[in-house]
PDB file of N, CA and C in Angstrom:
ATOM      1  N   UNK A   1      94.432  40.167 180.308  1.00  0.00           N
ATOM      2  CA  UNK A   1      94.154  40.665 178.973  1.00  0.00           C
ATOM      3  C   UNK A   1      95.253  41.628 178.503  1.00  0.00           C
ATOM      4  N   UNK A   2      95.547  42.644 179.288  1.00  0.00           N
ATOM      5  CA  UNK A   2      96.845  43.415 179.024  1.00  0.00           C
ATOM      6  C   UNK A   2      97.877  42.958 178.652  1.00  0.00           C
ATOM      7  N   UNK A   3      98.309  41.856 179.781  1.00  0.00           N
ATOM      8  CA  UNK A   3      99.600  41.353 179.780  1.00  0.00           C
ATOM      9  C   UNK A   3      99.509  39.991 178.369  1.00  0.00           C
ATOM     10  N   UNK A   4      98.142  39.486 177.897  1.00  0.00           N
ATOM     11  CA  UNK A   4      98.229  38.629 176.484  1.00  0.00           C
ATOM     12  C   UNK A   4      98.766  40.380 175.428  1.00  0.00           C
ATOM     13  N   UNK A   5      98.047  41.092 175.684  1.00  0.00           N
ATOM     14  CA  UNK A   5      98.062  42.084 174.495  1.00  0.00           C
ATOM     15  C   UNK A   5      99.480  42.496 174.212  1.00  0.00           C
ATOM     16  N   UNK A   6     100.429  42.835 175.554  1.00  0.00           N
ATOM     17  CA  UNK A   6     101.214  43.165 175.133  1.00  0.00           C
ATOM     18  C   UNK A   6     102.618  41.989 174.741  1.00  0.00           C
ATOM     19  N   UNK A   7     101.871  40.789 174.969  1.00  0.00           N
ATOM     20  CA  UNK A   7     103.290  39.752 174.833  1.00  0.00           C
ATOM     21  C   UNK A   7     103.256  39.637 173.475  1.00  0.00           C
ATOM     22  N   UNK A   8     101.612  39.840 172.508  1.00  0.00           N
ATOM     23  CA  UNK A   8     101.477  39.733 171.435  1.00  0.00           C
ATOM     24  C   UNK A   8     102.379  40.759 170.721  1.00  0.00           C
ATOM     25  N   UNK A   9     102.001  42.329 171.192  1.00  0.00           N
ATOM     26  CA  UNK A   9     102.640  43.532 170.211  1.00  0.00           C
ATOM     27  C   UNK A   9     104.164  42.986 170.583  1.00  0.00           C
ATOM     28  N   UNK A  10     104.738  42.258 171.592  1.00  0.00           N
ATOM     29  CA  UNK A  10     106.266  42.092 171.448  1.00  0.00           C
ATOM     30  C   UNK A  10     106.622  40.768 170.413  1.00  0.00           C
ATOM     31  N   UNK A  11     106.018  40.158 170.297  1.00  0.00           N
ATOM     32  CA  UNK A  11     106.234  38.920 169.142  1.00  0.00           C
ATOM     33  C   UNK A  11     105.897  39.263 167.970  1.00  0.00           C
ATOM     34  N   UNK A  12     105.213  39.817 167.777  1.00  0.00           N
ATOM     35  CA  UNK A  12     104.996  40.950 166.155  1.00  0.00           C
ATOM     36  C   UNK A  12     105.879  41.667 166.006  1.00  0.00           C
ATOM     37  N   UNK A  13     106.529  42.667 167.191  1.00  0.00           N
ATOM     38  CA  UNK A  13     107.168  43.273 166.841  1.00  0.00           C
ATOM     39  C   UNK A  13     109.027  42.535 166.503  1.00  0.00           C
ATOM     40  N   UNK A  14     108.864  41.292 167.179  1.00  0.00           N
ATOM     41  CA  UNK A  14     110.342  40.546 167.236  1.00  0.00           C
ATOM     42  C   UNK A  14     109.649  40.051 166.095  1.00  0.00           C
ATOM     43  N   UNK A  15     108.855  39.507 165.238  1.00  0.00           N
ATOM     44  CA  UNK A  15     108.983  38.720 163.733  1.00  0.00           C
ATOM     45  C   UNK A  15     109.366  39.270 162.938  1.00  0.00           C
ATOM     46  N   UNK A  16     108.707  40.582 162.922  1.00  0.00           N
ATOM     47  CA  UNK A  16     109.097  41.638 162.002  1.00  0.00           C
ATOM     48  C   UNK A  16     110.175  41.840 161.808  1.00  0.00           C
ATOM     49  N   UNK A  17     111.016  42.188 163.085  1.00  0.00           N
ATOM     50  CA  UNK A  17     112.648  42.965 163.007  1.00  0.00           C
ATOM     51  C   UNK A  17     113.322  41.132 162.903  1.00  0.00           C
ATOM     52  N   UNK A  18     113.214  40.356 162.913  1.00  0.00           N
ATOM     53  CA  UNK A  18     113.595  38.812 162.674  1.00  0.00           C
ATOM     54  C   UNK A  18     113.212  37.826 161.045  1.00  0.00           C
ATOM     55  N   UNK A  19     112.793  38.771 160.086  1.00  0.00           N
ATOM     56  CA  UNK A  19     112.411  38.782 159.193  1.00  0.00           C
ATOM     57  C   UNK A  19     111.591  37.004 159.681  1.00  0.00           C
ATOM     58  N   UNK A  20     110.080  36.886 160.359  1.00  0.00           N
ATOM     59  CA  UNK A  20     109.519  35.916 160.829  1.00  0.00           C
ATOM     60  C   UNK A  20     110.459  34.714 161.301  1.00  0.00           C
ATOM     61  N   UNK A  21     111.569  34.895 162.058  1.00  0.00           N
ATOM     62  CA  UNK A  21     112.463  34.410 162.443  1.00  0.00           C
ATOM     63  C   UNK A  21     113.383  33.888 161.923  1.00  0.00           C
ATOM     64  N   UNK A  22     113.585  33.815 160.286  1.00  0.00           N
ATOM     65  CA  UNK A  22     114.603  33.685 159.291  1.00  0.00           C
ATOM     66  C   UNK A  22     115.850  34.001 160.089  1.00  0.00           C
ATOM     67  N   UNK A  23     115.895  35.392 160.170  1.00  0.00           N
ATOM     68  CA  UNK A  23     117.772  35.887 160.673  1.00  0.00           C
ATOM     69  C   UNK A  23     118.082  35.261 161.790  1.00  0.00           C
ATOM     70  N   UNK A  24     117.623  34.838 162.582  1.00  0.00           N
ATOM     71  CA  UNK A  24     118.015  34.275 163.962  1.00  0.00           C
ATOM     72  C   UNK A  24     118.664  32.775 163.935  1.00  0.00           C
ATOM     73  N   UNK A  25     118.029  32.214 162.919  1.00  0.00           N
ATOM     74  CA  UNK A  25     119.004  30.601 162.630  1.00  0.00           C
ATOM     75  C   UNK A  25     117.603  29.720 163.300  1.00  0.00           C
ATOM     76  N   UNK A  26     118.537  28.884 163.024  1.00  0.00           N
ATOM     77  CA  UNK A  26     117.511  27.157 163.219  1.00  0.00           C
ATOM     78  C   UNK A  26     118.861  25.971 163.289  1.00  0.00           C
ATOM     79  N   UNK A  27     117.702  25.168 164.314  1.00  0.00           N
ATOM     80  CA  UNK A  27     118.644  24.005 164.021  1.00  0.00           C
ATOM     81  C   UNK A  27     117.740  22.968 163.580  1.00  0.00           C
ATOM     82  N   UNK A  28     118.045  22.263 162.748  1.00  0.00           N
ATOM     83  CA  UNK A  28     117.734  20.785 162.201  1.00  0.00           C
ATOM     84  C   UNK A  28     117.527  19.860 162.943  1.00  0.00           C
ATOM     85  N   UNK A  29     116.175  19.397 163.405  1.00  0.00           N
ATOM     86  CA  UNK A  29     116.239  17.818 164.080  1.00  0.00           C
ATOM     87  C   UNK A  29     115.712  16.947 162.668  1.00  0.00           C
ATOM     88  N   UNK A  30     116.209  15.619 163.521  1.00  0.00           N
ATOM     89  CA  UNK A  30     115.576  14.322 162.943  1.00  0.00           C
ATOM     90  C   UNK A  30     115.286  13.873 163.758  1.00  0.00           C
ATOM     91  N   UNK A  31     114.187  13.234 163.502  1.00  0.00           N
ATOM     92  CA  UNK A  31     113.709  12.689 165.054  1.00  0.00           C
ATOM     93  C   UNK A  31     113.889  12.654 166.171  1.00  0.00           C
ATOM     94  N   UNK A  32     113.898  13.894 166.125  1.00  0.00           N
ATOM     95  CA  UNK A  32     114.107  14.518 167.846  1.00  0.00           C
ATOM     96  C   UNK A  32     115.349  15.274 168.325  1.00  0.00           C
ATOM     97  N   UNK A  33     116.194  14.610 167.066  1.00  0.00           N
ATOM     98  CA  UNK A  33     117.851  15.051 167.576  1.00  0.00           C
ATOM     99  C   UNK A  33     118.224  16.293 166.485  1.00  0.00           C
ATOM    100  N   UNK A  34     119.322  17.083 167.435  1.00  0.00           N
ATOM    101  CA  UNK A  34     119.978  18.137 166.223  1.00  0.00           C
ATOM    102  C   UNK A  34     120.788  17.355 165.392  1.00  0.00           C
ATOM    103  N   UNK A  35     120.380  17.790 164.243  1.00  0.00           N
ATOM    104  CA  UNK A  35     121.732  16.924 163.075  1.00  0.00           C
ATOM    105  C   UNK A  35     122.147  18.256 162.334  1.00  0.00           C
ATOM    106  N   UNK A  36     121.985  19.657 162.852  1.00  0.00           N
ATOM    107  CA  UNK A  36     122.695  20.545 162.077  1.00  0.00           C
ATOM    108  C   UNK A  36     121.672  22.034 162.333  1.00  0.00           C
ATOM    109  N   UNK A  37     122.509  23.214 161.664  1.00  0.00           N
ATOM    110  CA  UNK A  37     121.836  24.103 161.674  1.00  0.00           C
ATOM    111  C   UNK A  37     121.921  25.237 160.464  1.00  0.00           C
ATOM    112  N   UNK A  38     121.445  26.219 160.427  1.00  0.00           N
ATOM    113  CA  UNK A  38     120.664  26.760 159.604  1.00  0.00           C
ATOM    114  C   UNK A  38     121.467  28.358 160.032  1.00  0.00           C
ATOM    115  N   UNK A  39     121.472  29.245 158.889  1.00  0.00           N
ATOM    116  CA  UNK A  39     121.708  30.427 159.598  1.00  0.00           C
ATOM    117  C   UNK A  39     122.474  30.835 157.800  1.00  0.00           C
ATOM    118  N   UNK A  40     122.504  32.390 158.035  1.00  0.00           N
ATOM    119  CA  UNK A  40     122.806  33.214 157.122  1.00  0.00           C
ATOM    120  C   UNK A  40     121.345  33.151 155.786  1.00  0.00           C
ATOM    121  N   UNK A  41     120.326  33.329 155.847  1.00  0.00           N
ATOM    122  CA  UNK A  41     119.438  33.203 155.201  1.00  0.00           C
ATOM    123  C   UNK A  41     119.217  34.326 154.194  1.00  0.00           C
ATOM    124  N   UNK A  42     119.240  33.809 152.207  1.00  0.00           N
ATOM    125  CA  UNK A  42     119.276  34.766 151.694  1.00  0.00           C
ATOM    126  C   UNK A  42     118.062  34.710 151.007  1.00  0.00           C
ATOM    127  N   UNK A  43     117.489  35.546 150.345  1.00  0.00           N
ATOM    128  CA  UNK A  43     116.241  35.828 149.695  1.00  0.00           C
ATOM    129  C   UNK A  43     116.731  35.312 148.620  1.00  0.00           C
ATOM    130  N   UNK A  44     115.952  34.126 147.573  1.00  0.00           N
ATOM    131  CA  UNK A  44     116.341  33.735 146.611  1.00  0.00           C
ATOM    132  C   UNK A  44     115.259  34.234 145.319  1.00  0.00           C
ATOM    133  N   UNK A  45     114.431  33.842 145.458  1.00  0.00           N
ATOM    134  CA  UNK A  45     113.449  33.972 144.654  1.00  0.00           C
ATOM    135  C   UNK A  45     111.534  34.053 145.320  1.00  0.00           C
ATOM    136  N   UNK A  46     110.908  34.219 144.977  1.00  0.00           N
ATOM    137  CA  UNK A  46     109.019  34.521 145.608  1.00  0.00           C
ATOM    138  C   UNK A  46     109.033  33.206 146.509  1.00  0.00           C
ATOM    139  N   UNK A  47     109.096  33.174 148.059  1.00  0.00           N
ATOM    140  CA  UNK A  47     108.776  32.163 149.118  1.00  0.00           C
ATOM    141  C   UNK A  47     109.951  31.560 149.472  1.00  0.00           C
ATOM    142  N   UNK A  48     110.990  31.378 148.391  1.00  0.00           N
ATOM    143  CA  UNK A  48     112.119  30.418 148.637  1.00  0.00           C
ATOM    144  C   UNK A  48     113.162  30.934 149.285  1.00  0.00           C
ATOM    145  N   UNK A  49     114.133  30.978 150.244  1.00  0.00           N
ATOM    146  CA  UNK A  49     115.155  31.123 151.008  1.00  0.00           C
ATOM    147  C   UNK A  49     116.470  30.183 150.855  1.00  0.00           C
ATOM    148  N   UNK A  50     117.433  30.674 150.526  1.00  0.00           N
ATOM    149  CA  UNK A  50     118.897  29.452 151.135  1.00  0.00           C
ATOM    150  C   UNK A  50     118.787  29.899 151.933  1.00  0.00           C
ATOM    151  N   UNK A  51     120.043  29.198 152.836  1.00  0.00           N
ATOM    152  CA  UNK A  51     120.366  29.049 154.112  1.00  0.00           C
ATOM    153  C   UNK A  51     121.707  28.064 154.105  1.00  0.00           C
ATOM    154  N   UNK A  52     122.356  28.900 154.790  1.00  0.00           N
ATOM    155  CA  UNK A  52     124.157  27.959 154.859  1.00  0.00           C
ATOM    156  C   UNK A  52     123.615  27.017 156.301  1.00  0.00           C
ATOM    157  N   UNK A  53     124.189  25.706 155.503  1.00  0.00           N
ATOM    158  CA  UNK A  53     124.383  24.854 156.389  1.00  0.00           C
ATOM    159  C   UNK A  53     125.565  24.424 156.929  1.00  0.00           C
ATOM    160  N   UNK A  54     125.584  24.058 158.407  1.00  0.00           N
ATOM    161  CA  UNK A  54     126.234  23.436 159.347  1.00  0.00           C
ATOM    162  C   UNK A  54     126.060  22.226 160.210  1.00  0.00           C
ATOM    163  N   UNK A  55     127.000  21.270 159.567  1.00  0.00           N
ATOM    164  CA  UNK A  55     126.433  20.032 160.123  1.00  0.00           C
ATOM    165  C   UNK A  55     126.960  19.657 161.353  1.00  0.00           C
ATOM    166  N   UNK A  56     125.886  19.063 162.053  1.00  0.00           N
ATOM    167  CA  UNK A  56     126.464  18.694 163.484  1.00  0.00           C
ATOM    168  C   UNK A  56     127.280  16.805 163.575  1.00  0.00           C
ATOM    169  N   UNK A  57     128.487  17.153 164.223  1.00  0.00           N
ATOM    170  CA  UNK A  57     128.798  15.548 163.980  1.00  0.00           C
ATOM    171  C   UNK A  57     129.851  15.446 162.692  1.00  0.00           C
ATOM    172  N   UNK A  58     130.299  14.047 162.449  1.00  0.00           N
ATOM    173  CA  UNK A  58     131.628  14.120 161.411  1.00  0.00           C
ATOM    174  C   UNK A  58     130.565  13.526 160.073  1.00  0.00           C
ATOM    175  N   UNK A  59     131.054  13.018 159.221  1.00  0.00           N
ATOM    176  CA  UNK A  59     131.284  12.506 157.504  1.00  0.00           C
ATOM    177  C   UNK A  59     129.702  12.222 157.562  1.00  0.00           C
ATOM    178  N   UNK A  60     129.286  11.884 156.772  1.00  0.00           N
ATOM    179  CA  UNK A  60     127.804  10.748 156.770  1.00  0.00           C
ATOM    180  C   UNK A  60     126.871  11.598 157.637  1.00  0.00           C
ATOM    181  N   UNK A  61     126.628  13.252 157.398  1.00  0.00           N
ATOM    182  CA  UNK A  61     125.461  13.720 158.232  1.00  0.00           C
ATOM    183  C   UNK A  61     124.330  13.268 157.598  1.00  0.00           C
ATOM    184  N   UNK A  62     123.132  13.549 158.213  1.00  0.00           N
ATOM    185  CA  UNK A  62     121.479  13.170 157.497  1.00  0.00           C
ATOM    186  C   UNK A  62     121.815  14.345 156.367  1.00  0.00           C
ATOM    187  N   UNK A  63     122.108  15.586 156.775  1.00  0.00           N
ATOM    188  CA  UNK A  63     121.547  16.792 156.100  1.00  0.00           C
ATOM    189  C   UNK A  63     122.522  16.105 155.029  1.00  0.00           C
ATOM    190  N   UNK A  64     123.368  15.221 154.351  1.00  0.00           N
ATOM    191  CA  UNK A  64     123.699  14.906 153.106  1.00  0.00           C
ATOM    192  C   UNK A  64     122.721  13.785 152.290  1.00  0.00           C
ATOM    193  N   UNK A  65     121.811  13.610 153.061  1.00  0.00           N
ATOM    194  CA  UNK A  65     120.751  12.190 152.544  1.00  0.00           C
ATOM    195  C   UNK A  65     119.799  13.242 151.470  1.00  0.00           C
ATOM    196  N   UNK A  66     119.545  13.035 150.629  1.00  0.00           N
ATOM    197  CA  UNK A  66     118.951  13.359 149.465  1.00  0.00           C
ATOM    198  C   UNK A  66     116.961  13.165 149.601  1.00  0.00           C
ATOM    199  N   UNK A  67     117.053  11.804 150.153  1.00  0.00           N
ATOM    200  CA  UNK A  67     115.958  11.204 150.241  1.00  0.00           C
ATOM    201  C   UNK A  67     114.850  11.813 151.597  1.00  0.00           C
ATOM    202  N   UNK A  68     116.626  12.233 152.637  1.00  0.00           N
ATOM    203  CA  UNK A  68     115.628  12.806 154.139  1.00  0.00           C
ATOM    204  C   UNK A  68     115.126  14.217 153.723  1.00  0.00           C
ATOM    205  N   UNK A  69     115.370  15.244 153.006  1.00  0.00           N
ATOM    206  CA  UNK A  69     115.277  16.246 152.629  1.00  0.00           C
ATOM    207  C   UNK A  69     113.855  16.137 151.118  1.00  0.00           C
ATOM    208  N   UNK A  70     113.854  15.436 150.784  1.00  0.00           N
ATOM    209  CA  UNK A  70     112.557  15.027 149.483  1.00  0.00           C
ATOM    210  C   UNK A  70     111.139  14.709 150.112  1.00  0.00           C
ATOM    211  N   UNK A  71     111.434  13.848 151.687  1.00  0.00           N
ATOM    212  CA  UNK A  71     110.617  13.081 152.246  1.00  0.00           C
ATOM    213  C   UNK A  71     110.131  14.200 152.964  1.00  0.00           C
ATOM    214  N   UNK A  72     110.412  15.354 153.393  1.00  0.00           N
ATOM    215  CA  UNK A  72     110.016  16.453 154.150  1.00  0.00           C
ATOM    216  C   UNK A  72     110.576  15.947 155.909  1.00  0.00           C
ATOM    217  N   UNK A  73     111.766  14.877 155.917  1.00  0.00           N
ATOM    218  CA  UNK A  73     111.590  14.533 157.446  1.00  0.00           C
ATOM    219  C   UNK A  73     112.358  15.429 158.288  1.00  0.00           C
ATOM    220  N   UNK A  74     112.776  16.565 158.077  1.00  0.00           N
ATOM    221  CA  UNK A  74     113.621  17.261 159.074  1.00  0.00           C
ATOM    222  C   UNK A  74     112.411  18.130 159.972  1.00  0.00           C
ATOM    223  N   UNK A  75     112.563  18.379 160.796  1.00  0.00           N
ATOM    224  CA  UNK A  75     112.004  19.318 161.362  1.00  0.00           C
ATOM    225  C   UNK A  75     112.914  20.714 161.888  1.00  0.00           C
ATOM    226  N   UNK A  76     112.316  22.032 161.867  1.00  0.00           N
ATOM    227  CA  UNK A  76     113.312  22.949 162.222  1.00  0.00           C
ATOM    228  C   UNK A  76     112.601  23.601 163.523  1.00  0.00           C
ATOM    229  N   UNK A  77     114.043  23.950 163.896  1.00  0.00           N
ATOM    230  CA  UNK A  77     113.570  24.768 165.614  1.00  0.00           C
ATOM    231  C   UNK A  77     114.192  26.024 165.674  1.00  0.00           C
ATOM    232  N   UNK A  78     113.275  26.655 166.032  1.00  0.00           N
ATOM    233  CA  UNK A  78     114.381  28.512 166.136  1.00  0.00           C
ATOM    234  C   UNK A  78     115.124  28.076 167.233  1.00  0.00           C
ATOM    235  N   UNK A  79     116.462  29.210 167.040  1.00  0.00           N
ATOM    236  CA  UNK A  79     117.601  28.930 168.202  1.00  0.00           C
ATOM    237  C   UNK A  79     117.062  30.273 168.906  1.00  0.00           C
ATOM    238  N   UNK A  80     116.105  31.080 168.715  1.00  0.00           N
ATOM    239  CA  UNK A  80     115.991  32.075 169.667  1.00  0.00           C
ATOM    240  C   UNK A  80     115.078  31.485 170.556  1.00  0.00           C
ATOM    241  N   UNK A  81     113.293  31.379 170.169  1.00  0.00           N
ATOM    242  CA  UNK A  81     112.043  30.669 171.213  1.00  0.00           C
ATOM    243  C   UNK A  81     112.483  29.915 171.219  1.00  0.00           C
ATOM    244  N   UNK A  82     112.753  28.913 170.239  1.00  0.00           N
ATOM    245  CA  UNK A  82     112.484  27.245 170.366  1.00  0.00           C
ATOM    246  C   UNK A  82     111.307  26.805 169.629  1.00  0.00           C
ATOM    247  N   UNK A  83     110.131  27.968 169.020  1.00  0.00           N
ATOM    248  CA  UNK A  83     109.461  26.998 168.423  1.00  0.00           C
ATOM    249  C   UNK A  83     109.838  25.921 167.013  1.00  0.00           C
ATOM    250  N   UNK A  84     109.489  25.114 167.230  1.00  0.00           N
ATOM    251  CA  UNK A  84     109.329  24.107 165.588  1.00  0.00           C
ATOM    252  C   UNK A  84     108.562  24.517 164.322  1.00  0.00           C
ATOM    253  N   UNK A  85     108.936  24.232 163.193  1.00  0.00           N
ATOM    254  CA  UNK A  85     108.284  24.338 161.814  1.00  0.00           C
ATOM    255  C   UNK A  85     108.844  22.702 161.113  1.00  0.00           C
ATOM    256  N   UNK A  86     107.412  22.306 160.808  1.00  0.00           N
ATOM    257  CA  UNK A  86     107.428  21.503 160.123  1.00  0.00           C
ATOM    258  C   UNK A  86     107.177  21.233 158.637  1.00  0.00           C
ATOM    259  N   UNK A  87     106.901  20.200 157.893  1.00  0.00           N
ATOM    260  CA  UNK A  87     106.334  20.576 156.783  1.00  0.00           C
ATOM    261  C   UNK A  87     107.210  21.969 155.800  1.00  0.00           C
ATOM    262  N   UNK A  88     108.755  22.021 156.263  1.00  0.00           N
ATOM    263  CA  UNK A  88     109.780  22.843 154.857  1.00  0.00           C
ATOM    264  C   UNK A  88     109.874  22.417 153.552  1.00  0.00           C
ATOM    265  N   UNK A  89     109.657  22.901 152.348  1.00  0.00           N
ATOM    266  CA  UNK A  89     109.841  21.787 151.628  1.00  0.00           C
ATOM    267  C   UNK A  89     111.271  22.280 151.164  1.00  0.00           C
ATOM    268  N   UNK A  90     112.029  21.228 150.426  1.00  0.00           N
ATOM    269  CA  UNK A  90     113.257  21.792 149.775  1.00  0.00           C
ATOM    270  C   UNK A  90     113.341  21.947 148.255  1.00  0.00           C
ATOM    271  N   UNK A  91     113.805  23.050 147.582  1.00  0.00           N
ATOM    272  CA  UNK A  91     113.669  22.921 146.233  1.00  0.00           C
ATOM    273  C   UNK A  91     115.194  22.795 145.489  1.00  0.00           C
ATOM    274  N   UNK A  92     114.776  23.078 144.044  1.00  0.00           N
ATOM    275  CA  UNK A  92     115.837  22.523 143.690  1.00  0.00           C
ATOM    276  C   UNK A  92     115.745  20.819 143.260  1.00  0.00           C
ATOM    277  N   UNK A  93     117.106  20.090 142.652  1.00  0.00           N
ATOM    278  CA  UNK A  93     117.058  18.838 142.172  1.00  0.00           C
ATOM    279  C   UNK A  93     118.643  18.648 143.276  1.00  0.00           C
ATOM    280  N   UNK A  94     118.423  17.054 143.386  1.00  0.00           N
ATOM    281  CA  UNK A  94     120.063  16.393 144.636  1.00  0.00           C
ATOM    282  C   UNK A  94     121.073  16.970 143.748  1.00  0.00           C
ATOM    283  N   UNK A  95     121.876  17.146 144.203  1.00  0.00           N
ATOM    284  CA  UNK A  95     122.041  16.777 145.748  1.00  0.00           C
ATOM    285  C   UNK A  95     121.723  18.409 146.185  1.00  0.00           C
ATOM    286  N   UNK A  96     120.696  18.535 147.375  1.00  0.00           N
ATOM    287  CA  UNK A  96     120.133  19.439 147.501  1.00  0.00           C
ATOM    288  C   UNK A  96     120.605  20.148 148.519  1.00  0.00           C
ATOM    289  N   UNK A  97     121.693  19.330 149.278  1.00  0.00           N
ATOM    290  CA  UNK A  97     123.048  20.571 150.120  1.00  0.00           C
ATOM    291  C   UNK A  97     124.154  20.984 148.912  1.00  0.00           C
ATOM    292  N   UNK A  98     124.532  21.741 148.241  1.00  0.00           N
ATOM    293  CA  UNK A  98     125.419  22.416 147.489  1.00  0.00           C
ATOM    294  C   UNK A  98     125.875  23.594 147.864  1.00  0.00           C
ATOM    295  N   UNK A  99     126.980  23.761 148.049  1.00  0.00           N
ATOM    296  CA  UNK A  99     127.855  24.378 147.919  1.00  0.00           C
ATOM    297  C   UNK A  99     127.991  24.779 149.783  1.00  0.00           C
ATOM    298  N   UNK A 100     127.662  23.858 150.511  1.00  0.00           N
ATOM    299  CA  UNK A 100     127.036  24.243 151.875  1.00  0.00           C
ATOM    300  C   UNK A 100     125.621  25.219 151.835  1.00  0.00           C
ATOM    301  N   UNK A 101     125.003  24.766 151.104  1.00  0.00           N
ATOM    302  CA  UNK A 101     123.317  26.132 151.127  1.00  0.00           C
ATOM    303  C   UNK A 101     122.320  24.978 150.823  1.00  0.00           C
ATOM    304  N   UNK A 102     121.277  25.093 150.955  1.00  0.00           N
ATOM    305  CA  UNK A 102     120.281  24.292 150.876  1.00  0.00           C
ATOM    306  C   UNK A 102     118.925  25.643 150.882  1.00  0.00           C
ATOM    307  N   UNK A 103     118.090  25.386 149.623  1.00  0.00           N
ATOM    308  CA  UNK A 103     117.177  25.880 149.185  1.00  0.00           C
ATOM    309  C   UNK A 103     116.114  25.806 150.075  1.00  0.00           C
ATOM    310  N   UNK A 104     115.078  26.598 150.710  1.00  0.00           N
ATOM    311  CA  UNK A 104     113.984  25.896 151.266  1.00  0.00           C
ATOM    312  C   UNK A 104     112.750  27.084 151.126  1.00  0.00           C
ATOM    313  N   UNK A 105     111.316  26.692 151.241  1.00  0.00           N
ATOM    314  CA  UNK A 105     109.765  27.164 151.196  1.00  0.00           C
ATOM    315  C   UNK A 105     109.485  26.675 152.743  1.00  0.00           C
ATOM    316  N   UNK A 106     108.933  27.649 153.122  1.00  0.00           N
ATOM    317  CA  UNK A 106     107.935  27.909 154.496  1.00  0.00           C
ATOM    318  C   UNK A 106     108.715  27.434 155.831  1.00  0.00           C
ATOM    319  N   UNK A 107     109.995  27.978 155.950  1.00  0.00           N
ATOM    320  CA  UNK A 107     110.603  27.907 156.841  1.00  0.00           C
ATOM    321  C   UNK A 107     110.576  29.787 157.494  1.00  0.00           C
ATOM    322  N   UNK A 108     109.978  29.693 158.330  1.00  0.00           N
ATOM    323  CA  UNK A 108     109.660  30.961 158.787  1.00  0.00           C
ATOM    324  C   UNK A 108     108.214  30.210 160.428  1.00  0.00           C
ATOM    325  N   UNK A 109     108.382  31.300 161.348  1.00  0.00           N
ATOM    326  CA  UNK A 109     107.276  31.487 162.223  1.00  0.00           C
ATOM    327  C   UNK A 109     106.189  32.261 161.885  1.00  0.00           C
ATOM    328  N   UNK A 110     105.114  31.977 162.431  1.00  0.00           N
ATOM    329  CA  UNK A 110     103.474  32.696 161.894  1.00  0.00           C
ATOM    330  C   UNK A 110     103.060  33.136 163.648  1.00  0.00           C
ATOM    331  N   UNK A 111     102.821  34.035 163.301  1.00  0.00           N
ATOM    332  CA  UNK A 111     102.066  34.897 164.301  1.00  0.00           C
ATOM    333  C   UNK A 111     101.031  34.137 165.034  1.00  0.00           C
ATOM    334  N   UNK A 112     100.785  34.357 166.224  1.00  0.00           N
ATOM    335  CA  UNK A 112      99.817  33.587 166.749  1.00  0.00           C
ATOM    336  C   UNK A 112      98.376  34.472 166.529  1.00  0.00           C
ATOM    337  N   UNK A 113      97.556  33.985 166.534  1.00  0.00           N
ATOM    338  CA  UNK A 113      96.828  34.387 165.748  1.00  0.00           C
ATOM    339  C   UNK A 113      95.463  35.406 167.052  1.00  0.00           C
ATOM    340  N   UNK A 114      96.201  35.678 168.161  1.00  0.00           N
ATOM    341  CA  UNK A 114      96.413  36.658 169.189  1.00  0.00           C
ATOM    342  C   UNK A 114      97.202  38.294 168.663  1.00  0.00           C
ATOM    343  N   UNK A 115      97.788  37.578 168.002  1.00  0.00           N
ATOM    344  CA  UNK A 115      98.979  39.101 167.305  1.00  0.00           C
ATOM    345  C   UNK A 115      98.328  39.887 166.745  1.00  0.00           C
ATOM    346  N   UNK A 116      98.535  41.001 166.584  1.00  0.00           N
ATOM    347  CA  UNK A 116      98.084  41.914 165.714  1.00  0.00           C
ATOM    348  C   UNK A 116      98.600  41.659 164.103  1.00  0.00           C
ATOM    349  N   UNK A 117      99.953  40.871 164.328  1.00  0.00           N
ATOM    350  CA  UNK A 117      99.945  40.432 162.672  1.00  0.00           C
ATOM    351  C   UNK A 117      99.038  39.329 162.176  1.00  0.00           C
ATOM    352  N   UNK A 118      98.449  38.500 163.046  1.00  0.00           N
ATOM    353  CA  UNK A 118      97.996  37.242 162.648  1.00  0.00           C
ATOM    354  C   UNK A 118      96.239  37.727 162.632  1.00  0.00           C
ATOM    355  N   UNK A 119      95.786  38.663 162.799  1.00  0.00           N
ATOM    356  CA  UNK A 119      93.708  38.913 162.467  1.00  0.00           C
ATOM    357  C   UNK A 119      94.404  39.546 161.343  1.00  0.00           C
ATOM    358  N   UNK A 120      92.962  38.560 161.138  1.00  0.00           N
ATOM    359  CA  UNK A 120      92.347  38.712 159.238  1.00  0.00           C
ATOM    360  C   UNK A 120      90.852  39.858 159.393  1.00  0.00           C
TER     361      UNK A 120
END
């Protein structure tokens, strides 16, 4: 019981100072594989985040497909735990990598619901 309590106050306390794992980066799978990553994350507007992208691999990455990014198929993984977030959506109209940044909603980690951030 101790040792759940305190792994919790340390993952609350790492979301927090990790703005819910935003600053730490992500990498991009597609089905299973890295096709790129994520990192420098700026506050854009209420929920929404850029994020400079880096593609893994030469010409013709996914993260330039218009359609994989609309369809919701990327999945993201923190480069610190490793957990996954699914379900990002991307905003904005295509081509929706510009300028190397890509817009995104609910790309962030949630407290386990053990945490002291996660009781309601």
């Amino acid at each position: 019981m101790i040792r759940r309590t305190r792994n919790a106050l340390h993952r609350a306390r790492w979301l927090t100072r990790s703005n819910f794992g935003r600053n730490d980066g992500w990498f991009v799978e597609l089905d299973g594989r890295v096709v790129g990553e994520l990192d420098d994350p700026r506050w854009e507007d209420m929920f929404w985040y850029s994020y400079a992208v880096r593609r893994v691999g030469g010409p013709g990455s996914p993260l330039d497909d218009d359609a994989l990014w609309s369809e919701c198929r990327f999945s993201f993984r923190s480069r610190t735990c490793g957990e996954r977030v699914d379900g990002v959506l991307v905003g904005g109209t295509p081509p929706f990598v510009h300028s190397n940044r890509v817009l995104l909603r609910g790309l962030y980690l949630q407290p386990s619901s053990s945490s002291p951030l996660g009781r309601r």
